[in-house]
N, C-alpha and C. Protein backbone atom coordinates (compact mmCIF):
# COMPACT_ATOMS: atom_id res chain seq x y z
N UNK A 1 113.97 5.74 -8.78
CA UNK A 1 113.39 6.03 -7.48
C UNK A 1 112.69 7.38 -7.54
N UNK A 2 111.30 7.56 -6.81
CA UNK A 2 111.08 8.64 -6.70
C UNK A 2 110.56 8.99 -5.57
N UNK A 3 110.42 10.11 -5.07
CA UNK A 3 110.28 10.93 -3.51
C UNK A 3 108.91 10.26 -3.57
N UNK A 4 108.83 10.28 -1.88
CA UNK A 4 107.62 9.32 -1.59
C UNK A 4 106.99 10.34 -0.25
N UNK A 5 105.59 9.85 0.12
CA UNK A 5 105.35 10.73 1.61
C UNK A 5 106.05 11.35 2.60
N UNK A 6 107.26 9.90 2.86
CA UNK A 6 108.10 10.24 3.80
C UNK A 6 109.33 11.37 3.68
N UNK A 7 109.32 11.47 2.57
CA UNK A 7 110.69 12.80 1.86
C UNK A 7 110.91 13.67 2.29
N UNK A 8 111.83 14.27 3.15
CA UNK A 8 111.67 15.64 3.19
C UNK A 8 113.10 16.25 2.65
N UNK A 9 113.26 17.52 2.60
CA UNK A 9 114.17 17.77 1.95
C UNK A 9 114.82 19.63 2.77
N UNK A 10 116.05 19.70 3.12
CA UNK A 10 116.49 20.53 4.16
C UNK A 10 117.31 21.38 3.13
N UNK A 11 117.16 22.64 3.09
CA UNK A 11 117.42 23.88 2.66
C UNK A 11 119.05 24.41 3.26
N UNK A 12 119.80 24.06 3.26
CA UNK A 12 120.94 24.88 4.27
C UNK A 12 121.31 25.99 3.50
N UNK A 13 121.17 27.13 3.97
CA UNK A 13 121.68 28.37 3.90
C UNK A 13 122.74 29.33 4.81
N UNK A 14 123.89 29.99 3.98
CA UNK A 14 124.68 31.01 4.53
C UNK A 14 124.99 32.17 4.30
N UNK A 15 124.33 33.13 4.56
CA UNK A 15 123.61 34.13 3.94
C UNK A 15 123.68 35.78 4.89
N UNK A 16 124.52 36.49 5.12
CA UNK A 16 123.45 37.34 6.53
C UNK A 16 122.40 38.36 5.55
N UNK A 17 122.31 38.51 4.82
CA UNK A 17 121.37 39.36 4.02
C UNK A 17 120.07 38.69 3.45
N UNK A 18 119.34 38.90 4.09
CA UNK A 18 118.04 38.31 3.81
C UNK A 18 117.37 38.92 2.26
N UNK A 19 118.02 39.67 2.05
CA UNK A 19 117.51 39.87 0.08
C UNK A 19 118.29 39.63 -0.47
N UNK A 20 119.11 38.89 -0.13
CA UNK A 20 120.39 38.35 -1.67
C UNK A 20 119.75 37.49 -2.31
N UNK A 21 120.89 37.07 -3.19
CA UNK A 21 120.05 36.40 -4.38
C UNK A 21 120.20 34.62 -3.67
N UNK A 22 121.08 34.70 -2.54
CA UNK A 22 120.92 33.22 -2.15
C UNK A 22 119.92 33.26 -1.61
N UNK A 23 119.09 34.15 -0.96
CA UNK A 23 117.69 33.86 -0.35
C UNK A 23 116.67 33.53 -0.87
N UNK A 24 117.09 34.69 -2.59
CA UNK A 24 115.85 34.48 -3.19
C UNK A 24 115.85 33.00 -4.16
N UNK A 25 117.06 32.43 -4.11
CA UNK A 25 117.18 31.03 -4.47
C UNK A 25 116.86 30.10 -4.10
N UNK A 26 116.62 29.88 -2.28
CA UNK A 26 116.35 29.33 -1.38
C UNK A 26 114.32 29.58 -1.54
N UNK A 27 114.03 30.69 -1.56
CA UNK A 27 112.65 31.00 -1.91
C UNK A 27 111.76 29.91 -3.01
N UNK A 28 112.87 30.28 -4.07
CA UNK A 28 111.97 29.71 -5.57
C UNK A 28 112.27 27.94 -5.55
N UNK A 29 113.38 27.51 -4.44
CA UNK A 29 113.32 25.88 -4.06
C UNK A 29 112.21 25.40 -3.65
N UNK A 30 111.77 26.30 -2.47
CA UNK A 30 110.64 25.66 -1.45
C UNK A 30 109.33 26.30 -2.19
N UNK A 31 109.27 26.99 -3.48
CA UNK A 31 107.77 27.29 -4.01
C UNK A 31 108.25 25.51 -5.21
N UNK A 32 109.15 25.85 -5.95
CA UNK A 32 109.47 24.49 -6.57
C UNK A 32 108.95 23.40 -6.16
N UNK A 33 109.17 22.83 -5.24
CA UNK A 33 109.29 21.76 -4.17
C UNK A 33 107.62 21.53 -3.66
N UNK A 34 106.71 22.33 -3.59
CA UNK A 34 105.57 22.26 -2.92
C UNK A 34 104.83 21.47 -3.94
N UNK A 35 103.95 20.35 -3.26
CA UNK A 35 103.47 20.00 -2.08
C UNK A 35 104.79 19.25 -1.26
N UNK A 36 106.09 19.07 -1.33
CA UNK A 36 107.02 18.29 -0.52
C UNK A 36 107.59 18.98 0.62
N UNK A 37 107.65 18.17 1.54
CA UNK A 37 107.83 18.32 2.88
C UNK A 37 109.47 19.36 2.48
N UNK A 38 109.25 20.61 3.04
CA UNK A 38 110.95 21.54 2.51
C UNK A 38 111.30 22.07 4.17
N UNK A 39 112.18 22.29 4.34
CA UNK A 39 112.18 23.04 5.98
C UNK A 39 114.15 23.70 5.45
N UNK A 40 113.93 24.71 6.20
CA UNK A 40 114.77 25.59 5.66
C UNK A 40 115.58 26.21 7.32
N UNK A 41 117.20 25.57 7.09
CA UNK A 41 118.13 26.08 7.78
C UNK A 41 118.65 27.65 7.46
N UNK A 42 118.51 28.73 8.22
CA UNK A 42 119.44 30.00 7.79
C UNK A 42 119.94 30.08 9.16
N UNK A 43 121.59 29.03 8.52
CA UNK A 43 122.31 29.63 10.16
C UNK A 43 122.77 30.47 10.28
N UNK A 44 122.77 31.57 9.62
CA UNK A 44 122.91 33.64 9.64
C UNK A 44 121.23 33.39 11.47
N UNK A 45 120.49 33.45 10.73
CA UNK A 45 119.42 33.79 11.60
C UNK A 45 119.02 32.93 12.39
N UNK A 46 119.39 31.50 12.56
CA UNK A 46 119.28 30.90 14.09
C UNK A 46 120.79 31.08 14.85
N UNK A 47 121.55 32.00 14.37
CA UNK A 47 123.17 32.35 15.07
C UNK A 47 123.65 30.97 15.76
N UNK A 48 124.13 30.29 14.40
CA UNK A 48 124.52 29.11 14.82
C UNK A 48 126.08 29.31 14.81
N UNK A 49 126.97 28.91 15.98
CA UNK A 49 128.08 28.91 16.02
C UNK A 49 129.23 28.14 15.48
N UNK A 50 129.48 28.74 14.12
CA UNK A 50 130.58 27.55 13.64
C UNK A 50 132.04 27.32 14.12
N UNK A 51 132.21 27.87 15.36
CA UNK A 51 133.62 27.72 16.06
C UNK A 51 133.67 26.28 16.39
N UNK A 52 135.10 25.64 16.23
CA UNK A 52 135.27 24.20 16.11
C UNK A 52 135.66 24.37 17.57
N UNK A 53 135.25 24.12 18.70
CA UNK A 53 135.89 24.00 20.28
C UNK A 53 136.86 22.71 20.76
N UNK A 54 136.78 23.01 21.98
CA UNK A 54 137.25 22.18 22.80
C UNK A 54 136.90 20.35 23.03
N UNK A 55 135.51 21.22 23.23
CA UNK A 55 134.49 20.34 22.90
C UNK A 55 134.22 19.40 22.43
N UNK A 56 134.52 20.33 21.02
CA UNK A 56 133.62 19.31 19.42
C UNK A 56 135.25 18.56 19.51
N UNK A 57 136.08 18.88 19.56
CA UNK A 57 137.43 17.87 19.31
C UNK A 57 137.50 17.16 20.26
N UNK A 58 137.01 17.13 21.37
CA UNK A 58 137.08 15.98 22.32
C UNK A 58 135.93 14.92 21.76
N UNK A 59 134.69 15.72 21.32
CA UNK A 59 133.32 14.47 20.66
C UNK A 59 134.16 14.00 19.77
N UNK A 60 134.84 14.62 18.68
CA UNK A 60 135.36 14.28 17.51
C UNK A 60 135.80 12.82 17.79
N UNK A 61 137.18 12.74 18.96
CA UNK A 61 137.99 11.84 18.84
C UNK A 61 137.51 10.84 19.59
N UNK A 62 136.51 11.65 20.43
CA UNK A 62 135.42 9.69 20.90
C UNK A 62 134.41 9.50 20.57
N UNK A 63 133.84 10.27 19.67
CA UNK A 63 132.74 9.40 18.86
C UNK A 63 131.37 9.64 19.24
N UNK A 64 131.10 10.98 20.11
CA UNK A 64 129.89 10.82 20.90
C UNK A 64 130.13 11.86 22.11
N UNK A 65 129.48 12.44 22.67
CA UNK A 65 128.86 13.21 23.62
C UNK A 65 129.19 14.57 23.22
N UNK A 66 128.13 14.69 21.62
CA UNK A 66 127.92 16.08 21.19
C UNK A 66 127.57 17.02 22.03
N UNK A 67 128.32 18.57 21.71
CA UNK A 67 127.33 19.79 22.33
C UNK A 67 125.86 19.50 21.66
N UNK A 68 125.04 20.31 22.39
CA UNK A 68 123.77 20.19 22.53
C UNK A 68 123.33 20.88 21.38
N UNK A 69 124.33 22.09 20.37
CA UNK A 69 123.49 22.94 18.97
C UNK A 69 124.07 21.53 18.00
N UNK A 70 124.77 21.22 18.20
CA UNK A 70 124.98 19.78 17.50
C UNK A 70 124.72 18.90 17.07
N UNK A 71 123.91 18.03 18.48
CA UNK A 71 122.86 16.98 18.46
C UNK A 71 121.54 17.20 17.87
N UNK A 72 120.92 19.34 18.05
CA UNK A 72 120.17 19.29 17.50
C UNK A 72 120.34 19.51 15.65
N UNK A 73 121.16 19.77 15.05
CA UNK A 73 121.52 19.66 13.63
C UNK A 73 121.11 18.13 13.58
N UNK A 74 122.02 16.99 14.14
CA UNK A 74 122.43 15.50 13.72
C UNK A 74 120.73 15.20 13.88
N UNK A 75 119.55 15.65 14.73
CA UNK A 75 118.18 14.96 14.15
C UNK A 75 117.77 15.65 13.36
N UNK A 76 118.05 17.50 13.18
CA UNK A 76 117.27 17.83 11.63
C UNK A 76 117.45 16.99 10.49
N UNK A 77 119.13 16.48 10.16
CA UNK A 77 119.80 15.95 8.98
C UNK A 77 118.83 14.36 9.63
N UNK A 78 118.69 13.63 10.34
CA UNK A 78 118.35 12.61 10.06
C UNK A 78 116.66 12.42 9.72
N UNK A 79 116.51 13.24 9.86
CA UNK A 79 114.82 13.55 9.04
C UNK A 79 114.55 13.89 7.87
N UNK A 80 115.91 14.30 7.46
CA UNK A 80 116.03 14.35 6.02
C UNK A 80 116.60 13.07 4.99
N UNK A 81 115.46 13.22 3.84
CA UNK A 81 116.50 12.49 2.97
C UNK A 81 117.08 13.00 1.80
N UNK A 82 116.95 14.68 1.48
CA UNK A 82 117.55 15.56 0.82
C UNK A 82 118.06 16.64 1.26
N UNK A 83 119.28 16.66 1.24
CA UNK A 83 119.94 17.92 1.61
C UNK A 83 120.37 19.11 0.28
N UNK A 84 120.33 19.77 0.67
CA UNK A 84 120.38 20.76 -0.61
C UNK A 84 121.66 22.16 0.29
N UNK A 85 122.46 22.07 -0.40
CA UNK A 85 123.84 23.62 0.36
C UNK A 85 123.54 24.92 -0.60
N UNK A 86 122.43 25.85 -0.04
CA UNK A 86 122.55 27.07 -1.23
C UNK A 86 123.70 28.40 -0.65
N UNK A 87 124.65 28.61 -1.49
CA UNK A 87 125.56 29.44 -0.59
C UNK A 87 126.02 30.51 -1.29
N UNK A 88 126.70 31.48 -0.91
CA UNK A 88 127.45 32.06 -2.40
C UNK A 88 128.69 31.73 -2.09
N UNK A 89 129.56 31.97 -3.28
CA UNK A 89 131.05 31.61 -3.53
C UNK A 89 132.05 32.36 -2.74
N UNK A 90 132.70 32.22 -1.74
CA UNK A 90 133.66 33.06 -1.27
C UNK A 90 134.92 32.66 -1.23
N UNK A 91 135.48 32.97 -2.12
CA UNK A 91 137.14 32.79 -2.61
C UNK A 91 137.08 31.15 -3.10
N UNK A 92 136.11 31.18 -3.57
CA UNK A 92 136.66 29.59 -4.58
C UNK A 92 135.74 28.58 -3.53
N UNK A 93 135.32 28.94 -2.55
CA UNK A 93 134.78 27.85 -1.57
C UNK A 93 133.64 28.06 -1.14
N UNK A 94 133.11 27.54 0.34
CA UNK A 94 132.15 28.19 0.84
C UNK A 94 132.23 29.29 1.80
N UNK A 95 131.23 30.00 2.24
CA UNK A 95 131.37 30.98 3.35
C UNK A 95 131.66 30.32 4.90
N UNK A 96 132.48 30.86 5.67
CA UNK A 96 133.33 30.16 6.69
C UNK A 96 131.71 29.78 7.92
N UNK A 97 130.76 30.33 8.11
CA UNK A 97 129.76 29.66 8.74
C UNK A 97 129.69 28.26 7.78
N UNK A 98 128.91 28.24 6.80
CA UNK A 98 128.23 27.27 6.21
C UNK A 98 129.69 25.82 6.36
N UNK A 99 130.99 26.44 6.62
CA UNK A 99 132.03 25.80 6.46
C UNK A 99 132.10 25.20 8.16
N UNK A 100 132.15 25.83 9.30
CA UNK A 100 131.99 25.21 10.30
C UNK A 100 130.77 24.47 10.63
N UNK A 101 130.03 24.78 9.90
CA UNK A 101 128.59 23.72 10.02
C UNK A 101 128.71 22.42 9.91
N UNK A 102 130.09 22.44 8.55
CA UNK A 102 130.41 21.17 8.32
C UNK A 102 130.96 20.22 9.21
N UNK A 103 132.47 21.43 9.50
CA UNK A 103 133.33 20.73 10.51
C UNK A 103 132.40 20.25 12.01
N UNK A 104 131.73 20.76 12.51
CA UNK A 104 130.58 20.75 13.95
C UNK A 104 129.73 19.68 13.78
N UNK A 105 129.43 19.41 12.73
CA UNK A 105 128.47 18.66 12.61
C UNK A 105 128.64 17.56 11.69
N UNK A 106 128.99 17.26 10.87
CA UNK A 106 129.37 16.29 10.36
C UNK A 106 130.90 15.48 11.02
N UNK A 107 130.79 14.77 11.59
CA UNK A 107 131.37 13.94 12.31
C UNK A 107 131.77 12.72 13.07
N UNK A 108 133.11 12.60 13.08
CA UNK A 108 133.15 11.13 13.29
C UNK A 108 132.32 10.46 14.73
N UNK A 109 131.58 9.63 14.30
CA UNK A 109 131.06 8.96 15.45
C UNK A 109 129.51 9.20 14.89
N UNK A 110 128.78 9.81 13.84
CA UNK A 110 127.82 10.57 13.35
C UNK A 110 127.31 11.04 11.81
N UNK A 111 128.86 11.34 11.08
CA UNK A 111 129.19 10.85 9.55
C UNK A 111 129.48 10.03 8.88
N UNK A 112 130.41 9.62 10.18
CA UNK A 112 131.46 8.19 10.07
C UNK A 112 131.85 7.84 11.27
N UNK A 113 132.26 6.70 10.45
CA UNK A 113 132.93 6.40 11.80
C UNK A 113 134.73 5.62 11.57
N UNK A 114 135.83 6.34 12.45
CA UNK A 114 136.84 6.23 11.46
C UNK A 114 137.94 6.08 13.18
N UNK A 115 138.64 4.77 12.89
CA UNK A 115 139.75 4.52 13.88
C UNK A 115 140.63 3.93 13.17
N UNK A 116 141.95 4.27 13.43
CA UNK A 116 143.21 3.81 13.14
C UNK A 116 143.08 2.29 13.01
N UNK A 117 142.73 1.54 13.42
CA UNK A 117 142.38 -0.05 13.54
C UNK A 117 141.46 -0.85 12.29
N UNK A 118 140.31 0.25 12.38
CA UNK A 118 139.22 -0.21 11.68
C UNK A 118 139.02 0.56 10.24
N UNK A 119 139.52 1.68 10.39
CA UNK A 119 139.56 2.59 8.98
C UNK A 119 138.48 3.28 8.82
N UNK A 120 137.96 3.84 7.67
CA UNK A 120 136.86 4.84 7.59
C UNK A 120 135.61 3.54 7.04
N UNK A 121 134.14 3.75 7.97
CA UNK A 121 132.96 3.87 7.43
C UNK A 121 131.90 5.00 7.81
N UNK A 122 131.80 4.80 6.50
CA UNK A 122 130.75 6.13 5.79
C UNK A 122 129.35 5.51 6.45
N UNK A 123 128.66 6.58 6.76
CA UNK A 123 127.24 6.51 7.82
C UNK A 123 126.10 7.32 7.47
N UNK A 124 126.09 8.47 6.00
CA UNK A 124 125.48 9.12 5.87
C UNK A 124 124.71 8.66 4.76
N UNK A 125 124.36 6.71 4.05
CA UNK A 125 124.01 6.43 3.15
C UNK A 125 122.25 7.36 3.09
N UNK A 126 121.60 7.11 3.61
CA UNK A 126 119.77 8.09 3.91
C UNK A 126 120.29 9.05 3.02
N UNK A 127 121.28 10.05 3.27
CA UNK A 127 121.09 11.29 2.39
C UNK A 127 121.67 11.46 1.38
N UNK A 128 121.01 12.23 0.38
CA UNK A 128 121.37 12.76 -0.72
C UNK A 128 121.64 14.01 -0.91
N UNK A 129 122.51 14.15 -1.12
CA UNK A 129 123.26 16.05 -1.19
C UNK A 129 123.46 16.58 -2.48
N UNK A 130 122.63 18.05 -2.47
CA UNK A 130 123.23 18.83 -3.45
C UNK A 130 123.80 20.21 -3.41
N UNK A 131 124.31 21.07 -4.03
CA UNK A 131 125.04 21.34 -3.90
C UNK A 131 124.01 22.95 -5.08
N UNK A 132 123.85 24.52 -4.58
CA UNK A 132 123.61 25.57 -5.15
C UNK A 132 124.84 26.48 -4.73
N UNK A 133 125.87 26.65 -5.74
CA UNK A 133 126.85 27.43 -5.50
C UNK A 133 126.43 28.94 -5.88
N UNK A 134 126.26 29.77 -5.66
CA UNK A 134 126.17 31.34 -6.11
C UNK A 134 126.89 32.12 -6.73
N UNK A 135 127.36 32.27 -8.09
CA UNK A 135 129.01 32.44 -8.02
C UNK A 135 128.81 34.06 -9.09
N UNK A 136 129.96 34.96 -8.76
CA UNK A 136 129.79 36.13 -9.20
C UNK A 136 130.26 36.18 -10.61
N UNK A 137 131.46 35.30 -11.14
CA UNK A 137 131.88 35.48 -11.98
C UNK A 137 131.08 34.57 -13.29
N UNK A 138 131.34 34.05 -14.30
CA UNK A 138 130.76 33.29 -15.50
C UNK A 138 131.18 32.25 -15.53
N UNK A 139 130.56 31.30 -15.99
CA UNK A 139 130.80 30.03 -16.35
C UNK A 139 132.10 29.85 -17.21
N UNK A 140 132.40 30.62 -18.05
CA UNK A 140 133.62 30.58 -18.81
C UNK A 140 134.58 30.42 -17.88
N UNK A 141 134.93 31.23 -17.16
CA UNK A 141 135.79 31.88 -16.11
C UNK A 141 136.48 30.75 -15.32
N UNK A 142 134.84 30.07 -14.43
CA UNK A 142 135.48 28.91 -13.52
C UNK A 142 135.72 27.72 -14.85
N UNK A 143 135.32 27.58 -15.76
CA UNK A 143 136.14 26.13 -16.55
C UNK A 143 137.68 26.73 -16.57
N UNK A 144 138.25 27.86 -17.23
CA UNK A 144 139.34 28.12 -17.88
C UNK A 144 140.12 27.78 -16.75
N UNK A 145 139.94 28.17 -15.38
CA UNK A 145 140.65 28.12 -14.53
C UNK A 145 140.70 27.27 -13.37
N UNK A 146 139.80 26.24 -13.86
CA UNK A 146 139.07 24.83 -13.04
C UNK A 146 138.32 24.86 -11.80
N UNK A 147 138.24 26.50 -11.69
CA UNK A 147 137.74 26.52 -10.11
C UNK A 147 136.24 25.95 -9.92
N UNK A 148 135.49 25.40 -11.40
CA UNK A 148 134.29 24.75 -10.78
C UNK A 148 134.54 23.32 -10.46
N UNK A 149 135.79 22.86 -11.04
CA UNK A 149 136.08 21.76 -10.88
C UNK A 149 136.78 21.34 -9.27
N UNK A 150 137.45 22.65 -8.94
CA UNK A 150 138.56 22.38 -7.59
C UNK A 150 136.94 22.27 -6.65
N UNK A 151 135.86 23.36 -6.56
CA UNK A 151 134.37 23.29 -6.08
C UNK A 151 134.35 22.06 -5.17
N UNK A 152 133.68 21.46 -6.87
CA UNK A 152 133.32 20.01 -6.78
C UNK A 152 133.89 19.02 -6.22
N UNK A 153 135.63 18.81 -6.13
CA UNK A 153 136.34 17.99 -5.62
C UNK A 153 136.32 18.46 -4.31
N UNK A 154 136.19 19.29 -3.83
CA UNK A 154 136.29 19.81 -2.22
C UNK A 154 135.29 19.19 -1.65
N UNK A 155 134.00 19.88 -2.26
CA UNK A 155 132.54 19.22 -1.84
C UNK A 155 132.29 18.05 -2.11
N UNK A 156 131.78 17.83 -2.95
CA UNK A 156 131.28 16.66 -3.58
C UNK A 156 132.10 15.49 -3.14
N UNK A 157 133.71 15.58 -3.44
CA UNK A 157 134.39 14.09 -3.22
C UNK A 157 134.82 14.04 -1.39
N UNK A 158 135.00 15.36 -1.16
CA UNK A 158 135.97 15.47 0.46
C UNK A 158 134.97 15.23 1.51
N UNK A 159 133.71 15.57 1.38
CA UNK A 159 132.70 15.59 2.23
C UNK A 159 132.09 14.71 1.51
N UNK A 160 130.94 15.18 1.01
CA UNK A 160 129.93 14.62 0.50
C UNK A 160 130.12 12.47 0.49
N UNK A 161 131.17 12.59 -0.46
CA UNK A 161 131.85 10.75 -0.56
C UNK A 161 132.25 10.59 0.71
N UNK A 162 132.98 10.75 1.27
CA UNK A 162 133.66 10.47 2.35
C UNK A 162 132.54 10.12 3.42
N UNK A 163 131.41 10.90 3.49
CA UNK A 163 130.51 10.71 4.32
C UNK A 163 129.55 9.74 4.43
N UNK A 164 129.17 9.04 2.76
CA UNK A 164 129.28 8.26 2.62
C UNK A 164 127.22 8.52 1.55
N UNK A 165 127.38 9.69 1.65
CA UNK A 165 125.93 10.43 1.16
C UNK A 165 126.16 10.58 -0.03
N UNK A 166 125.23 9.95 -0.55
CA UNK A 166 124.38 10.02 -2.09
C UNK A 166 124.68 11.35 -2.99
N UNK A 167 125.23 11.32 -3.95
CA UNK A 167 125.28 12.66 -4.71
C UNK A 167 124.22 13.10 -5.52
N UNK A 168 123.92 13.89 -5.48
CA UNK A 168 122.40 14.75 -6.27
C UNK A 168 122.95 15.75 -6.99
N UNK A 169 122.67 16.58 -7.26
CA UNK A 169 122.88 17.56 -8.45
C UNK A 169 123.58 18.50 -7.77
N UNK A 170 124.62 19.43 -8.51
CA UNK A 170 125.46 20.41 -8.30
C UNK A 170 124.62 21.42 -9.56
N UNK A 171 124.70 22.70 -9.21
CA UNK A 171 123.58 23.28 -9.80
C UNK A 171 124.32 24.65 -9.94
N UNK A 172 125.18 25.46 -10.55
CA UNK A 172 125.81 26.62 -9.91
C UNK A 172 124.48 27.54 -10.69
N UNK A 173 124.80 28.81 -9.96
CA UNK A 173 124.36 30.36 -10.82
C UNK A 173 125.52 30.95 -10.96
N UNK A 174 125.73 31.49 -11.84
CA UNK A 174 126.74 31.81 -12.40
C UNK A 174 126.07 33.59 -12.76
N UNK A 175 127.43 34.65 -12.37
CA UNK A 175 127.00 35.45 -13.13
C UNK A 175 125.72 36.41 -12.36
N UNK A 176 126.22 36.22 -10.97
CA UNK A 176 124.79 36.25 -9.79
C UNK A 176 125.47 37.99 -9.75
N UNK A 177 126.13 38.75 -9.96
CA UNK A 177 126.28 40.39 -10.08
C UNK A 177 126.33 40.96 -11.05
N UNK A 178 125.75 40.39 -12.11
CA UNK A 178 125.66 41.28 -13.10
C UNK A 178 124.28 42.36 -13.23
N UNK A 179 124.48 42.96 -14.32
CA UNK A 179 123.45 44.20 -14.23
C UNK A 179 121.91 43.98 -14.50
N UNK A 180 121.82 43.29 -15.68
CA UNK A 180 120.51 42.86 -15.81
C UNK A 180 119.98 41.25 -15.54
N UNK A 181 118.98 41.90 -14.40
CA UNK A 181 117.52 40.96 -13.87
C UNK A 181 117.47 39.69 -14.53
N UNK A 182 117.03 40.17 -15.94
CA UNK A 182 116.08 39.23 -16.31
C UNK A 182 117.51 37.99 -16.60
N UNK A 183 118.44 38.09 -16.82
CA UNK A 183 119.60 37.21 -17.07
C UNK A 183 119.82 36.22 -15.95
N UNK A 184 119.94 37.10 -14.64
CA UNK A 184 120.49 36.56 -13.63
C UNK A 184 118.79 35.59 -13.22
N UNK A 185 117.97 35.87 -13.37
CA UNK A 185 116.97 35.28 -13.15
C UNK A 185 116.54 33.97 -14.23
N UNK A 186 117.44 34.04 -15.35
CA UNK A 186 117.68 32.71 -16.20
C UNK A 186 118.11 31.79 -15.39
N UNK A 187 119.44 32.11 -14.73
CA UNK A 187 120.53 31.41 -14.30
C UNK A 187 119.61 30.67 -12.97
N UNK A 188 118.68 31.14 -12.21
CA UNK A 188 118.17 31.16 -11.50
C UNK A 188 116.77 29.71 -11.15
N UNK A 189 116.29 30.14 -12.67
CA UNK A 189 115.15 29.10 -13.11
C UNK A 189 116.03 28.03 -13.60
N UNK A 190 117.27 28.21 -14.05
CA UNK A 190 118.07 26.52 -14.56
C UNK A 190 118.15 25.99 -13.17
N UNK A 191 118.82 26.29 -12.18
CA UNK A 191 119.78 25.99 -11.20
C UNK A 191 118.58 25.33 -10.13
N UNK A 192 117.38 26.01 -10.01
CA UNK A 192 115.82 25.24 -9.81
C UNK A 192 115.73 24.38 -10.10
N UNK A 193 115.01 24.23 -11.85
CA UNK A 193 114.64 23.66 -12.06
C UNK A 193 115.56 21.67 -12.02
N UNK A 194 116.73 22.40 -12.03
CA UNK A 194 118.31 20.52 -12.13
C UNK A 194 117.90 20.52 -10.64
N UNK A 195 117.92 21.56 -9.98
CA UNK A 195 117.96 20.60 -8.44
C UNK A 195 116.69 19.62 -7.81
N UNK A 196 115.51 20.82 -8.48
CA UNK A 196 114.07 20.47 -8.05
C UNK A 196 113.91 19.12 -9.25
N UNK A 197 114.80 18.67 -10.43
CA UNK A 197 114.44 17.36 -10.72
C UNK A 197 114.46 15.91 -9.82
N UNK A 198 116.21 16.63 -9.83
CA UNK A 198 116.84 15.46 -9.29
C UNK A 198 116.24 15.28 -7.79
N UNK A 199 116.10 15.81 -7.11
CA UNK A 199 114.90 15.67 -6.10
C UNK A 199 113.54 14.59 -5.90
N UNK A 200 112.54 15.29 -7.06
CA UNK A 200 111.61 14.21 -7.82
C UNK A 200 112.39 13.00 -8.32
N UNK A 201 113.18 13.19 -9.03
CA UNK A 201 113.10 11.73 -9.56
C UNK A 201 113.95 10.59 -8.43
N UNK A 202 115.21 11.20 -7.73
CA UNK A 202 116.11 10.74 -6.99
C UNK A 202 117.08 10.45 -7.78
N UNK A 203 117.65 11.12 -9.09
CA UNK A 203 118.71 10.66 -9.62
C UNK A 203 119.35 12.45 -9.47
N UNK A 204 120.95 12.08 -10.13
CA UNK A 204 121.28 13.46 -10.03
C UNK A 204 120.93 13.81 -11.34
N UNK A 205 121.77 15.30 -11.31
CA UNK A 205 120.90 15.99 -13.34
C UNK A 205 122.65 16.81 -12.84
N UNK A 206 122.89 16.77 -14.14
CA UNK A 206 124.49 17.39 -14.19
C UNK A 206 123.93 18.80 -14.83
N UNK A 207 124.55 19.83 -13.76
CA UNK A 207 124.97 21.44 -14.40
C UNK A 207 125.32 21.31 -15.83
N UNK A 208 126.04 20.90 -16.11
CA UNK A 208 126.91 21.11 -17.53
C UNK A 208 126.38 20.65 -18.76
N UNK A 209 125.08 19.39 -18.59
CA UNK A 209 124.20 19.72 -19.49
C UNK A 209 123.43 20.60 -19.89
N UNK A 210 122.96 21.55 -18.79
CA UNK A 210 122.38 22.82 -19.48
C UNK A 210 122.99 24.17 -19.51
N UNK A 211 124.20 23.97 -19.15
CA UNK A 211 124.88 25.46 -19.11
C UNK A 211 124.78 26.11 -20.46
N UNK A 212 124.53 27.34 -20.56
CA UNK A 212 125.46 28.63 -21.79
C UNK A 212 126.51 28.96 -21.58
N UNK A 213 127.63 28.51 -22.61
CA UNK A 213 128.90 29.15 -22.27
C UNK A 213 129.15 30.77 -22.60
């Protein structure tokens, strides 16, 4: 399969520093990506509220009558048919915005749809998700100690499967505080170039074929 007119492809970012290196990751996607339709979430700078309310647990458990920053996420994501998460690593996971984005918005009645009676169906087949982790430490580091693996099972299988959305490439940077530029800007052009394939072609491209250990 490959991206067609209709494609577009959604940027989510969690970030409050507009010169980090997740921005400038988010940057070299949407120059990547051109001529394709790219549109770019920074919920740092539309102050999107990831508090799980009253609210969202009352929509939760019936299936419907989202808050209103809600409903407008559920038509950005349905205009998409690529989602892309660029984030940095905070304690093994994601940053707690980009993390209530999830909980708020991905949801039953909207992700899925899931009752004691009927069981879980997955509703998010349209999209394809990938996954730009930012991570400070080395690639060595998270194998020895599986934390790229615990990552992946969080994301990839807890959300991502469950939701019922297409898996695309997991892409980390590794190694995003070290001293010299031109290194971290390796890590930078790999983690591009696997996401911006699998994109084009519509298949995923695995990190771990091109990593340096």
């Amino acid at each position: 399969m490959t991206t067609d007119d209709n494609s577009l492809t959604l940027l989510v970012t969690a970030n409050p520093d507009p010169e980090s290196l997740t921005h400038h990751v988010i940057e070299r996607l949407q120059e990547a990506l051109t001529p394709q339709a790219v549109k770019v979430a920074d919920l740092h700078q539309e102050q999107f509220d990831p508090r799980f309310t009253l609210a969202d647990r009352r929509a939760y458990h019936q299936g419907g009558d989202y808050p209103p920053d809600v409903i407008r996420e559920h038509r950005r994501l349905e205009r998409a048919t690529d989602l892309v998460l660029v984030f940095p690593v905070y304690w093994w996971s994601m940053p707690a915005l980009l993390k209530g984005w999830i909980d708020r918005v991905f949801v039953n009645g909207w992700a899925f749809d899931y009752s004691p009676t009927s069981g879980l169906r997955p509703r998010l087949q349209h999209l394809r998700t990938h996954l730009v982790p930012v991570a400070g430490s080395d690639a060595g580091m998270y194998e020895r100690h599986g934390y790229e693996r615990a990552l992946k099972t969080q994301i990839e299988h807890g959300i991502v499967d469950y939701c019922g959305s297409r898996r695309g490439a997991t892409a980390f940077v590794y190694d995003s505080e070290q001293v010299l530029a031109e290194a971290t800007e390796e890590n930078v052009d790999r983690a591009v170039r696997i996401i911006t394939e699998a994109i084009r072609s519509g298949r995923p491209t695995h990190d771990t074929e091109d990593r340096r250990e």
